[in-house]
Protein backbone atom coordinates (compact mmCIF):
# COMPACT_ATOMS: atom_id res chain seq x y z
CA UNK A 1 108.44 229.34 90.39
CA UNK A 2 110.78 228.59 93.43
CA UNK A 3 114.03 228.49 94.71
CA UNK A 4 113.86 231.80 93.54
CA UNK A 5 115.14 234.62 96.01
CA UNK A 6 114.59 231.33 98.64
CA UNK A 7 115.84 228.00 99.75
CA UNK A 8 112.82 226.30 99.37
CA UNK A 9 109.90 225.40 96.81
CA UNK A 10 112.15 224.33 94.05
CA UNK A 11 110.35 224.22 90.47
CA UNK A 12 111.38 225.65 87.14
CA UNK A 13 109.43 225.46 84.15
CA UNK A 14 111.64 225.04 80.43
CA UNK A 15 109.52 225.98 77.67
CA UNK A 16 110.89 225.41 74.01
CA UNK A 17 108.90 226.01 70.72
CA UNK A 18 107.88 222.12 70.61
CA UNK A 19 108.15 221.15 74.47
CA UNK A 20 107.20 222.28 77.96
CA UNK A 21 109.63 220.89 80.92
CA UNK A 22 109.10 221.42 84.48
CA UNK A 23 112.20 220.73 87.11
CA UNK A 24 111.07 219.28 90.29
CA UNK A 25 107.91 220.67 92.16
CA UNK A 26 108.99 221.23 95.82
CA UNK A 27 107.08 222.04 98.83
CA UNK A 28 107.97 225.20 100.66
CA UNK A 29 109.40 225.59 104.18
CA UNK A 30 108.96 228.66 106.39
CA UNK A 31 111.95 231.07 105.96
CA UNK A 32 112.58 234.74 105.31
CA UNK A 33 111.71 237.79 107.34
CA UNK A 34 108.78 237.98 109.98
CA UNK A 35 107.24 235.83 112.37
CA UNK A 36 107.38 232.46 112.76
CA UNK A 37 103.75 232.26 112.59
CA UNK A 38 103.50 234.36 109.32
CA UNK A 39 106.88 232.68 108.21
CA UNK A 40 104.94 228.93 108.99
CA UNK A 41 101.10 230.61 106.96
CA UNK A 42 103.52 231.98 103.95
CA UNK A 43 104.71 228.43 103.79
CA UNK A 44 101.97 226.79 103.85
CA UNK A 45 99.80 228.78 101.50
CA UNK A 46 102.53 228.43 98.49
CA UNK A 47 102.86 224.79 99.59
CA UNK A 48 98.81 224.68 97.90
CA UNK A 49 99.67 226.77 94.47
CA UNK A 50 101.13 225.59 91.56
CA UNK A 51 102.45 228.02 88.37
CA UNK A 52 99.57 228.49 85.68
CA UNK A 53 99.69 225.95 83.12
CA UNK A 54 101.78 223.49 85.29
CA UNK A 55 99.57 220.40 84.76
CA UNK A 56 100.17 220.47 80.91
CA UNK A 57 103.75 220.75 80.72
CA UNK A 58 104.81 217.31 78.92
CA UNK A 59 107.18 216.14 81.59
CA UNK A 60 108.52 216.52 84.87
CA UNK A 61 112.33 215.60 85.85
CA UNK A 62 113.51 215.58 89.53
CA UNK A 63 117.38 216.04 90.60
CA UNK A 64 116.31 214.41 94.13
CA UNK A 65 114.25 213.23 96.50
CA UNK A 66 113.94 215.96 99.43
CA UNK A 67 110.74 217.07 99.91
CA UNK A 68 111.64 220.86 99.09
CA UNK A 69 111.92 219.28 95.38
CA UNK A 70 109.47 217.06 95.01
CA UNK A 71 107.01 218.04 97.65
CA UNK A 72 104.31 219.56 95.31
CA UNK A 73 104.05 215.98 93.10
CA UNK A 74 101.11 214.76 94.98
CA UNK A 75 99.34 218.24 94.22
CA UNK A 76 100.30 218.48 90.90
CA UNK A 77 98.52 214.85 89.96
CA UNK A 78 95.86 215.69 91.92
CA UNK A 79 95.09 219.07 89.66
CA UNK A 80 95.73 216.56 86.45
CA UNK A 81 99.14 215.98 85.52
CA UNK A 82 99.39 212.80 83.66
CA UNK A 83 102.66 212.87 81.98
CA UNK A 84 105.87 210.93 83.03
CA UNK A 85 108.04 212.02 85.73
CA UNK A 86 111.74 210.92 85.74
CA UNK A 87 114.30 210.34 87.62
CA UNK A 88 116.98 208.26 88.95
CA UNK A 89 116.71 205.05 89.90
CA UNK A 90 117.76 205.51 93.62
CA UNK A 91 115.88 208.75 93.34
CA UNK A 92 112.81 207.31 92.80
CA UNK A 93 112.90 204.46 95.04
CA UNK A 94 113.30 207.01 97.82
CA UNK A 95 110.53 209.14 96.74
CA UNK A 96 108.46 206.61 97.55
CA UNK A 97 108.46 207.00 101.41
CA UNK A 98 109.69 210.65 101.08
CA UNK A 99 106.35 211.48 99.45
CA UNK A 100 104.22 208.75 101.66
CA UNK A 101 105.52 210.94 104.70
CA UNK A 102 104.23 214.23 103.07
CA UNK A 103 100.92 212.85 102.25
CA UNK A 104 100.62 211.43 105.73
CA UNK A 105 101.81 215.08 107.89
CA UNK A 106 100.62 217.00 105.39
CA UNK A 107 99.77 220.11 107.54
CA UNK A 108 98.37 221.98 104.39
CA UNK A 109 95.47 220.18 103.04
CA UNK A 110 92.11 220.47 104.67
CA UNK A 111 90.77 216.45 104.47
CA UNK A 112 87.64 215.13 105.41
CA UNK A 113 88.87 213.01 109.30
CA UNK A 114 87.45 210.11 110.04
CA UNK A 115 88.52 208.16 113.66
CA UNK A 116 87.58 205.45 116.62
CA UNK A 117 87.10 207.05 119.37
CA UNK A 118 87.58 203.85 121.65
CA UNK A 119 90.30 204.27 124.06
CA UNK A 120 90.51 201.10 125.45
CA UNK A 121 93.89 200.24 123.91
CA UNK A 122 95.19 202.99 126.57
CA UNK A 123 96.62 205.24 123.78
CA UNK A 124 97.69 208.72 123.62
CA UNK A 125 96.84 209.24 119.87
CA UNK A 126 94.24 208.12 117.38
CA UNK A 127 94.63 206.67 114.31
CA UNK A 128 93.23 209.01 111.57
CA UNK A 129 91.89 208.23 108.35
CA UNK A 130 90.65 210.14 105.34
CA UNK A 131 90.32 208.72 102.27
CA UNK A 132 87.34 207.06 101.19
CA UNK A 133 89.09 203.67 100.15
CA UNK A 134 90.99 202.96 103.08
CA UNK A 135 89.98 199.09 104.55
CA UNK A 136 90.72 200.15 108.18
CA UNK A 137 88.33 203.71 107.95
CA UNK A 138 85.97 201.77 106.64
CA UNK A 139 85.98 199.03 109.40
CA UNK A 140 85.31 201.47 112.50
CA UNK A 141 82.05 200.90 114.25
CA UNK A 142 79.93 203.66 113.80
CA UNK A 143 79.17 203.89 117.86
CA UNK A 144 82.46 204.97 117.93
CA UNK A 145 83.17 206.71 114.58
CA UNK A 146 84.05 210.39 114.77
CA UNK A 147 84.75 213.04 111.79
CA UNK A 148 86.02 216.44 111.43
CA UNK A 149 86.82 218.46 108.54
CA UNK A 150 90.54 220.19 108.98
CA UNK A 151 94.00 220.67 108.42
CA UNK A 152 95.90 217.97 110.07
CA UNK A 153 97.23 220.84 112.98
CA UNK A 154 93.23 222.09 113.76
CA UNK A 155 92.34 218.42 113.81
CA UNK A 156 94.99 218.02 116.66
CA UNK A 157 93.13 220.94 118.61
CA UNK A 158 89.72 219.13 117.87
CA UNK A 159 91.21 215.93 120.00
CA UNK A 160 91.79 218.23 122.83
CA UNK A 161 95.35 216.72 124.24
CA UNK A 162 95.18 213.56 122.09
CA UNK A 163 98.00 212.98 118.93
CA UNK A 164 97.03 212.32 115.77
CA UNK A 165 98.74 209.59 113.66
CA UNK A 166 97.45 210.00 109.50
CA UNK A 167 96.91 206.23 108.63
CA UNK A 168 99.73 204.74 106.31
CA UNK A 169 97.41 203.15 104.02
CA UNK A 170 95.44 206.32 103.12
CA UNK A 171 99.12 207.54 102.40
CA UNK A 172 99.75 204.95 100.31
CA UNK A 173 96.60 204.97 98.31
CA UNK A 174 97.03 209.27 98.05
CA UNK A 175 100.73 208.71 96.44
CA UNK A 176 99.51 205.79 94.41
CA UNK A 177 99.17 207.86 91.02
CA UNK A 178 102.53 209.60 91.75
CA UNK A 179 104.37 206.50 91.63
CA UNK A 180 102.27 205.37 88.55
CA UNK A 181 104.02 208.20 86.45
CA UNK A 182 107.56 207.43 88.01
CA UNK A 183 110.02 206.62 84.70
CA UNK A 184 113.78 205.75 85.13
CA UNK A 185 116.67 207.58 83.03
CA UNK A 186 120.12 206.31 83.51
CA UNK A 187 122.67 208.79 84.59
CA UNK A 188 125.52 209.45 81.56
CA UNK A 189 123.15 208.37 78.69
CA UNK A 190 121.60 210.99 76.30
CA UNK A 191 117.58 210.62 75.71
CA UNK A 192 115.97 212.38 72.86
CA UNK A 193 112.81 213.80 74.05
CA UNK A 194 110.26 215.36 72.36
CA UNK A 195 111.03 216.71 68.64
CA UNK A 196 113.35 219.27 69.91
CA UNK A 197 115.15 218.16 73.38
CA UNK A 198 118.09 216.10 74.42
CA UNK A 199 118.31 215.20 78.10
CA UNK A 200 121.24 213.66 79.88
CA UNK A 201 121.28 213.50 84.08
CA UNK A 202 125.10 213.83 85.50
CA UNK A 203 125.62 212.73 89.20
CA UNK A 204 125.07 215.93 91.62
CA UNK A 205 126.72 213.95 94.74
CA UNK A 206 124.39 215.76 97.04
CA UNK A 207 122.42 212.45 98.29
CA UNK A 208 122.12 209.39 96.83
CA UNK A 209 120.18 209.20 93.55
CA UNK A 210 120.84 212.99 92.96
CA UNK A 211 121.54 214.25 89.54
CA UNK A 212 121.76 217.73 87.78
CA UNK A 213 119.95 218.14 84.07
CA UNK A 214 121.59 219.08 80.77
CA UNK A 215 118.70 219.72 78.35
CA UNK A 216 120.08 220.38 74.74
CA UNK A 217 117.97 221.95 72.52
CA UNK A 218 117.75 222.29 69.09
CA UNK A 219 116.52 225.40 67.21
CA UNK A 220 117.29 226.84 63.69
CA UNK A 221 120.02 224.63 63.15
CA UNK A 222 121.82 225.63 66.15
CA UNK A 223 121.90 223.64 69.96
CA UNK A 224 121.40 225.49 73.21
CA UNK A 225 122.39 224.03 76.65
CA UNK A 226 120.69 224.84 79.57
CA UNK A 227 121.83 222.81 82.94
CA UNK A 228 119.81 222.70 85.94
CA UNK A 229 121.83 222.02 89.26
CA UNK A 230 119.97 220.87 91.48
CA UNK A 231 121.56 220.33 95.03
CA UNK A 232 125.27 219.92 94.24
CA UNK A 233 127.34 217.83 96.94
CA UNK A 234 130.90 218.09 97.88
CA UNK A 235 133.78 215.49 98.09
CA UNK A 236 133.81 215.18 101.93
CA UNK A 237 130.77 212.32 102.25
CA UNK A 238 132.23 209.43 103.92
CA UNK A 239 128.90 207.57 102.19
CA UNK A 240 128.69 208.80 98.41
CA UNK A 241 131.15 209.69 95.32
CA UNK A 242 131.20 213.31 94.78
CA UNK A 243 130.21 215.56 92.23
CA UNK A 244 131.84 216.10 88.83
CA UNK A 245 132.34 219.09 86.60
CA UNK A 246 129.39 219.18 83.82
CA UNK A 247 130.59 219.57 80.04
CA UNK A 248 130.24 223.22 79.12
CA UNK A 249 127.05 224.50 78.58
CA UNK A 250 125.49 228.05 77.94
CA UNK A 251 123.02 228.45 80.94
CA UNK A 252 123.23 227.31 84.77
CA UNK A 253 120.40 227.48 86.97
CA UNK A 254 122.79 226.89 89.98
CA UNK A 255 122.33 226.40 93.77
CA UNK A 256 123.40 228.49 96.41
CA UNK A 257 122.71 227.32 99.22
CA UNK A 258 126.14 228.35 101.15
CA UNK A 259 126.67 231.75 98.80
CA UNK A 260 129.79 233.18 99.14
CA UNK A 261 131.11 230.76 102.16
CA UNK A 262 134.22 228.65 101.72
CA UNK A 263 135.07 225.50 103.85
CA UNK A 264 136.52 226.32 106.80
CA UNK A 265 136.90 223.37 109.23
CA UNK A 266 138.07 219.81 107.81
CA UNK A 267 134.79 217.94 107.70
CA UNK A 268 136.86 214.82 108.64
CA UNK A 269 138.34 216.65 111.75
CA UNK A 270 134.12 217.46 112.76
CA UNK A 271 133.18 214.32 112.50
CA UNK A 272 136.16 212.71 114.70
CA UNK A 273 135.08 215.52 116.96
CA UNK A 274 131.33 213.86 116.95
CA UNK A 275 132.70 210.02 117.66
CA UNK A 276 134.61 211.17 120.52
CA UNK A 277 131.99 213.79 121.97
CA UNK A 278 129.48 211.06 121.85
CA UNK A 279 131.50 208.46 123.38
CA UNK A 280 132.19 210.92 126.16
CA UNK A 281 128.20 210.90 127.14
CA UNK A 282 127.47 207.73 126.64
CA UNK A 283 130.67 206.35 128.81
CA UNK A 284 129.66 208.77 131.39
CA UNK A 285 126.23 206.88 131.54
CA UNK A 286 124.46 209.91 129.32
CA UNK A 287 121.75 209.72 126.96
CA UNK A 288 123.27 211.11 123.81
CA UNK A 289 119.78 212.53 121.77
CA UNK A 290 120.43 213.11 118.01
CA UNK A 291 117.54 214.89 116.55
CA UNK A 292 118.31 214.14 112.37
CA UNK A 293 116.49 214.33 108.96
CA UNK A 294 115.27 211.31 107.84
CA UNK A 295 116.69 211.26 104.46
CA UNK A 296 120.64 210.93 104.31
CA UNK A 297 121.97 212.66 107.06
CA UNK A 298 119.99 210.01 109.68
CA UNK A 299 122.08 207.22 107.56
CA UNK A 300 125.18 209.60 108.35
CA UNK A 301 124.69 209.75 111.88
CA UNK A 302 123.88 205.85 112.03
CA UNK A 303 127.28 205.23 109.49
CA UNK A 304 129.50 207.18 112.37
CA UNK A 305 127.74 205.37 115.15
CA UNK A 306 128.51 202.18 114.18
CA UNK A 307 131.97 203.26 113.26
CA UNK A 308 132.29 203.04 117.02
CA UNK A 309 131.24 199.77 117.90
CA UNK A 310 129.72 200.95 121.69
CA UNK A 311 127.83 198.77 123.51
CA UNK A 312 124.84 200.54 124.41
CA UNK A 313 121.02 200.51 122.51
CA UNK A 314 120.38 202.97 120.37
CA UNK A 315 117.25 203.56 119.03
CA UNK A 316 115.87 205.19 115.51
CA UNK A 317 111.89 205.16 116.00
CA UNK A 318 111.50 206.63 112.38
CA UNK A 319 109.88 204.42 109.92
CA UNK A 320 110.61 206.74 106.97
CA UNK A 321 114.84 207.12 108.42
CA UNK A 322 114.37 203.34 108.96
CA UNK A 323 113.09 202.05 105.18
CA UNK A 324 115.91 204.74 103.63
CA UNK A 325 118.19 202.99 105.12
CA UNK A 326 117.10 199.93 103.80
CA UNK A 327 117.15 201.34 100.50
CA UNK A 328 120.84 202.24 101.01
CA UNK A 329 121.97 199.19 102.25
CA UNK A 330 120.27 197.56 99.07
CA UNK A 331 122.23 199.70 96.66
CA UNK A 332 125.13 199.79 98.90
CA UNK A 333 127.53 197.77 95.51
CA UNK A 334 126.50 200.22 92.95
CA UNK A 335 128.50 203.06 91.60
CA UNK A 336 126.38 205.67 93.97
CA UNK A 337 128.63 204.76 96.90
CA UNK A 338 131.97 204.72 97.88
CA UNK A 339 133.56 201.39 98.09
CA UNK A 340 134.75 201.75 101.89
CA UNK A 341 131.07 202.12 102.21
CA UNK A 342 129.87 199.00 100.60
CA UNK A 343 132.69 196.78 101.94
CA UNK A 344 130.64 196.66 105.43
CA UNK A 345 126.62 195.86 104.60
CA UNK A 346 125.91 196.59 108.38
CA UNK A 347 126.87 200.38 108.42
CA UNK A 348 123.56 201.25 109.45
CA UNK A 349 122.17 198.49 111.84
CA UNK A 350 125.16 199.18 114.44
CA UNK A 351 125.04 196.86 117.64
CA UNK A 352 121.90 196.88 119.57
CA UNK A 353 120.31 198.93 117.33
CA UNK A 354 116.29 199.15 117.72
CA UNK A 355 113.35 199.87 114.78
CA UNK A 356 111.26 199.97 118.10
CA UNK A 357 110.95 203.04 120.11
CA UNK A 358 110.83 202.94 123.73
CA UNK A 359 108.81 204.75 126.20
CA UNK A 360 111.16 203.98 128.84
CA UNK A 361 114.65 205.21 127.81
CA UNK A 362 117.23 204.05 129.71
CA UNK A 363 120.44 205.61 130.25
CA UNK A 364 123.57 205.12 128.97
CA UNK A 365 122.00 205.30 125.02
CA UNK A 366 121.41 207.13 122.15
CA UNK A 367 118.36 208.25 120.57
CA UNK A 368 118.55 209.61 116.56
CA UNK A 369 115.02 210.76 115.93
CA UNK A 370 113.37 212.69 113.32
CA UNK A 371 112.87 215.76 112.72
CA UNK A 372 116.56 217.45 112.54
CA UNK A 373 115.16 220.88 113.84
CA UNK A 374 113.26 218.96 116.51
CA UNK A 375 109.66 220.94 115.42
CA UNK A 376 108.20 218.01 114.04
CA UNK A 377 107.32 213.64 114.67
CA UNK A 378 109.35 211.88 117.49
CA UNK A 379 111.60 214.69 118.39
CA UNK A 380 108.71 217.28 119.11
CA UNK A 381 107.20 214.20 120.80
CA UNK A 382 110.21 213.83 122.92
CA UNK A 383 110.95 218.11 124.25
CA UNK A 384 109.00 217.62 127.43
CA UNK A 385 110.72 214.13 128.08
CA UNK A 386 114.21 214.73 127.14
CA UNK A 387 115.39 218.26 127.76
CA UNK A 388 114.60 218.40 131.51
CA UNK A 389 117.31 216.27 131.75
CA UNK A 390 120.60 216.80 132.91
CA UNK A 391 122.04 213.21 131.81
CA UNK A 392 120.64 214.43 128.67
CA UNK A 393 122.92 215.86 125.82
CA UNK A 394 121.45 217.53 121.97
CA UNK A 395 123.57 217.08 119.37
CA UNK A 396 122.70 219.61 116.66
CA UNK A 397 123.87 218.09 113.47
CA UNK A 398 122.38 220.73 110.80
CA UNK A 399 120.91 223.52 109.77
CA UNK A 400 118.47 224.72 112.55
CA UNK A 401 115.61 227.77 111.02
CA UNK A 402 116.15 230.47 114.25
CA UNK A 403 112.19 229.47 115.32
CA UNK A 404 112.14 225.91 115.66
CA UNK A 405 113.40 224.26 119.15
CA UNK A 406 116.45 223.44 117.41
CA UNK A 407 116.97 226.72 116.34
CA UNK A 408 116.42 228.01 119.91
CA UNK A 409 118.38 225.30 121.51
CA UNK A 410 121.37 226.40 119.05
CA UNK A 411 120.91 229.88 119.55
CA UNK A 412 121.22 229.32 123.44
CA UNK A 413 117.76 229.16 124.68
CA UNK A 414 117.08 227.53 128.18
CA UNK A 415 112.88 227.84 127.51
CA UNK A 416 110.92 226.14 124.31
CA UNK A 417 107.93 225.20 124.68
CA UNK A 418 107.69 226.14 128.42
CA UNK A 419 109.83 223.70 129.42
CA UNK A 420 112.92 223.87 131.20
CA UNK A 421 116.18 223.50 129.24
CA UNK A 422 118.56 221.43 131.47
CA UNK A 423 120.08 219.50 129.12
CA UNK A 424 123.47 220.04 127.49
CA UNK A 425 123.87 221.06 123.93
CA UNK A 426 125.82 220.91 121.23
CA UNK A 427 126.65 221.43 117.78
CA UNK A 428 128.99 219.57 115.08
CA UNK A 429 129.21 220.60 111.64
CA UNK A 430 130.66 218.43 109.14
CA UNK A 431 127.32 216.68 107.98
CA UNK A 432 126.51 219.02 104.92
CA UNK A 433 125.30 217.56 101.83
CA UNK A 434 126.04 220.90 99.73
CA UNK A 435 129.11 222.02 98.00
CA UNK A 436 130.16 225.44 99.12
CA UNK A 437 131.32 228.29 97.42
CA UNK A 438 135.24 226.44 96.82
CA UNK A 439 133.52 223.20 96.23
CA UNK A 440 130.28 225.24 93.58
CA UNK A 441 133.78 226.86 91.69
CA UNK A 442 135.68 223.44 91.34
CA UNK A 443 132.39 222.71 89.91
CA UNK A 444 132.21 225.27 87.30
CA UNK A 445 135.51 223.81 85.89
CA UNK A 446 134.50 223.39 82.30
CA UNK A 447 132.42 226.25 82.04
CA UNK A 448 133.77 229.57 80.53
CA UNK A 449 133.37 233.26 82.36
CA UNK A 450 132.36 234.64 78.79
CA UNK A 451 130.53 232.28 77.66
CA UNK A 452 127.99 230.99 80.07
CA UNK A 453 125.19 232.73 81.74
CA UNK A 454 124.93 231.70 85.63
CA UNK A 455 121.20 231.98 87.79
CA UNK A 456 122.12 231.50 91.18
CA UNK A 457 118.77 229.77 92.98
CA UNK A 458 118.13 227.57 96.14
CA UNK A 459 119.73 230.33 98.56
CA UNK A 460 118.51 233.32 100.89
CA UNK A 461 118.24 236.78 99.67
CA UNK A 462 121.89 237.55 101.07
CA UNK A 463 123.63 234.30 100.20
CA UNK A 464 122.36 234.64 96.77
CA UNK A 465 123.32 238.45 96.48
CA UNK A 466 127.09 238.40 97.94
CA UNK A 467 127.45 235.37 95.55
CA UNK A 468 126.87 237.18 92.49
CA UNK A 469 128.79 239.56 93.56
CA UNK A 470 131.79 237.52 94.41
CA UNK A 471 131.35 235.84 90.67
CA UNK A 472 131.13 239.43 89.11
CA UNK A 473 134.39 239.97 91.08
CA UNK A 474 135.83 236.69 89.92
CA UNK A 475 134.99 238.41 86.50
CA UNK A 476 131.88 236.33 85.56
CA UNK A 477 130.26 238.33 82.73
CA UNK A 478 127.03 237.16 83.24
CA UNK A 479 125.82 236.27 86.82
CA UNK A 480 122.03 236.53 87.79
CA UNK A 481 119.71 236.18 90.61
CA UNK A 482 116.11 235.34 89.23
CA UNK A 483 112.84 236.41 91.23
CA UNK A 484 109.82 234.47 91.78
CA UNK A 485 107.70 233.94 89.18
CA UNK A 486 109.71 235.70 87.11
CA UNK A 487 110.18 234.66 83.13
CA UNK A 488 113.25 234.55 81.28
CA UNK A 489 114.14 234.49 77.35
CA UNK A 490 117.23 232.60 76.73
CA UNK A 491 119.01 233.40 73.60
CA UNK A 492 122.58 232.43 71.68
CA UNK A 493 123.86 235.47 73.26
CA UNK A 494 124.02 234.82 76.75
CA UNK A 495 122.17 238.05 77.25
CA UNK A 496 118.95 236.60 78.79
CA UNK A 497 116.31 239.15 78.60
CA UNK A 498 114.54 239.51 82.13
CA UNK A 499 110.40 240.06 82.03
């Protein structure tokens, strides 16, 4: 119910004759053909559906915490769902800001807005509030109490040139029966569930916490394996251990996110290339500008920043980047991480680094702000500030969707927004947190071309197309690439039968 033909929207639904089993329940991002308004509406109105029946399945298991797989939590306890949801530990301590983000800038729901309209504190935004229990709604005078019924982007319009920042507490009390569900499975340890399951979570490598699912289940005497991906990493992070082959199973619902591409360029050799690029600005008195996810590749940028010991402030405004990487440091020992990593606790507080963010930026620095594709929180904030700016150099560190100013930016544009592109650009891969096609076959190690049936999910229409056929080449037997919505009878003979 997505992931299907798409990157995004990640949620798969296991039904067995005793036992219903949903896998992660992502939000959607725009991608695809057509407009970027259209692209942005498509988005959002599958962000607000969830598969008939969802609410009742008997439990919900995440492989990770990015929001395009566990997006669609808050909406799924809203509609009912009262059943556990597992995952990792480090998974679910993450989820707990991922998801307190979403329910803050969630552009999606329509909420009832309730705000001060007293200005005297000379700022440019309001702080919005909209559920009924929040202390601080509830304390606003009502000479100066405002409300407006919206989306968070038409409430925006409503304040005519004024932000909006969603209060944290109404976030916290909107995720609050989320994290009541939340129920910790050790990786490597098999957990009879139900009266017909066995479940056992292997380390994915793709961020920290991440782990793929091997249900096992029994029927007529005989045991079925069905494995569920999730986001598979590679053995390049300079932060986490890698991913290892699964035992051999019969089914793979498999990612394929990079389809058919094989690593090129030594991801060691990229990020050497970073270091020195960004010592070059900031020794030439530049501001070096870093737009980043907050979740794992923000703690990568920070990691190689500190690797270079440079006397200059840098700042990282992002709460959400900011408690991650509090997270990581705290589980910085365990088995998650590589040792080199844990041997220095300060990876990601390098020298002069600042929680605050400054309205006067001075130059040399460097700024690592979220969102990575710059559409979105402190790095839309900072467009009309930043790339007028000669001194000023973007370094594109990910993905960028072809309509967002990162995309632009990447793509060459010298206009987003209106505003005048004048500062430099440029782009350094090496940062990926998913195996490609080399790294997705070392990972297929145990399995066996005859005897295991392969769904290839979590890609674009083309990546997931020239991968099949580059398995079917490889002489896969049995390679397919599932629709939306679409249901699927597994049986003993790897012949799944496609309705």
């Amino acid at each position: 119910h997505g992931g299907a033909g798409q990157v995004s929207g990640s949620l798969s639904i296991l039904d067995t004759p005793h036992s219903s089993i949903m896998v992660d329940c992502g939000a959607y991002y725009p991608d695809g053909e057509g407009t970027a308004k259209g692209r942005e509406g498509r988005a959002q109105q599958l962000s607000l559906l969830l598969p008939e029946g969802a609410t009742g399945v008997d439990a919900v298991f995440l492989t990770h915490e990015h929001l395009d797989h566990i997006g669609r939590l808050i909406l799924l306890v809203k509609k009912g769902y009262k059943n556990p949801i597992y995952g990792s530990k480090l998974t679910l301590e993450i989820a707990s800001p991922m998801l307190l983000m979403q329910a803050r800038y969630d552009n999606n729901e329509v909420r009832n807005w309730v705000w001060s309209d007293n200005k005297s504190k000379g700022r440019d935004y309001f702080k919005v509030h909209w559920r009924r229990e929040c202390t601080w709604g509830n304390r606003i005078k009502a000479l100066n109490k405002r409300a407006y019924r919206a989306a968070l982007p038409d409430l925006e319009k409503k304040l005519e040139g004024m932000s909006a920042s969603p209060c944290k507490v109404c976030g916290e009390i909107e995720i609050r029966p989320v994290l009541a569900l939340f129920d910790i499975l050790e990786k490597n340890k098999s957990y009879s569930m139900f009266e017909d399951v066995e479940v056992m979570a292997i380390n994915a490598g793709h961020i920290p916490g991440s782990c793929s699912w091997i249900f096992t289940i029994k029927y007529n005497e005989e045991k079925t394996r069905v494995l569920f991906s999730g986001d598979v990493g590679n053995p390049h992070s300079t932060i986490i251990e890698g991913p290892e082959p699964p035992l051999h199973v019969d089914y793979v619902f498999m990612e394929t996110t990079y389809g058919c591409k094989k690593l090129k360029d030594d991801p060691s050799a990229e990020l050497n290339k970073f270091r020195t690029e960004l010592a070059e600005v900031v020794s030439g008195g530049g501001i070096a500008w870093i737009p980043a996810f907050a979740l794992d590749r923000t703690q990568k940028i920070l990691h190689q920043i500190n690797m270079l010991n440079i006397d200059v402030p840098i700042y990282c405004p992002s709460p959400t980047a900011n408690k991650i990487s509090d997270l990581y440091e705290k589980y910085s020992a365990t088995a998650e991480f590589k040792n080199s990593w844990a041997r220095d606790i300060s990876n990601l507080r390098p020298k002069n680094y600042s929680k605050e963010f400054l309205d006067e930026i001075v130059s040399p620095s460097i700024i690592v702000t979220t969102s990575g594709m710059m559409e979105r929180a402190f790095s839309e904030g900072l467009l009309d500030n930043l790339l007028p700016k000669e001194e000023v150099t973007v370094f594109l560190v990910g993905y960028q969707d072809p309509y967002s100013p990162g995309g632009i930016l990447y793509k060459g544009g010298r206009k987003i927004n209106g505003i005048d592109v004048k500062a430099n650009v440029r782009f350094i891969a090496g940062f990926s947190s998913h195996g490609k096609a080399n790294d997705m076959d070392d990972w297929l190690a145990n399995q066996t071309k005859t005897g295991t049936t392969l769904f290839l999910v979590h890609g674009d229409a083309d990546a997931l197309n020239n991968r099949r056929q580059c398995l079917l080449d490889e002489e896969w037997s049995y390679v397919v690439v599932p629709k939306p919505g679409q249901s699927i009878s597994l049986n003993r003979l790897n012949t799944p039968i496609l309705k």
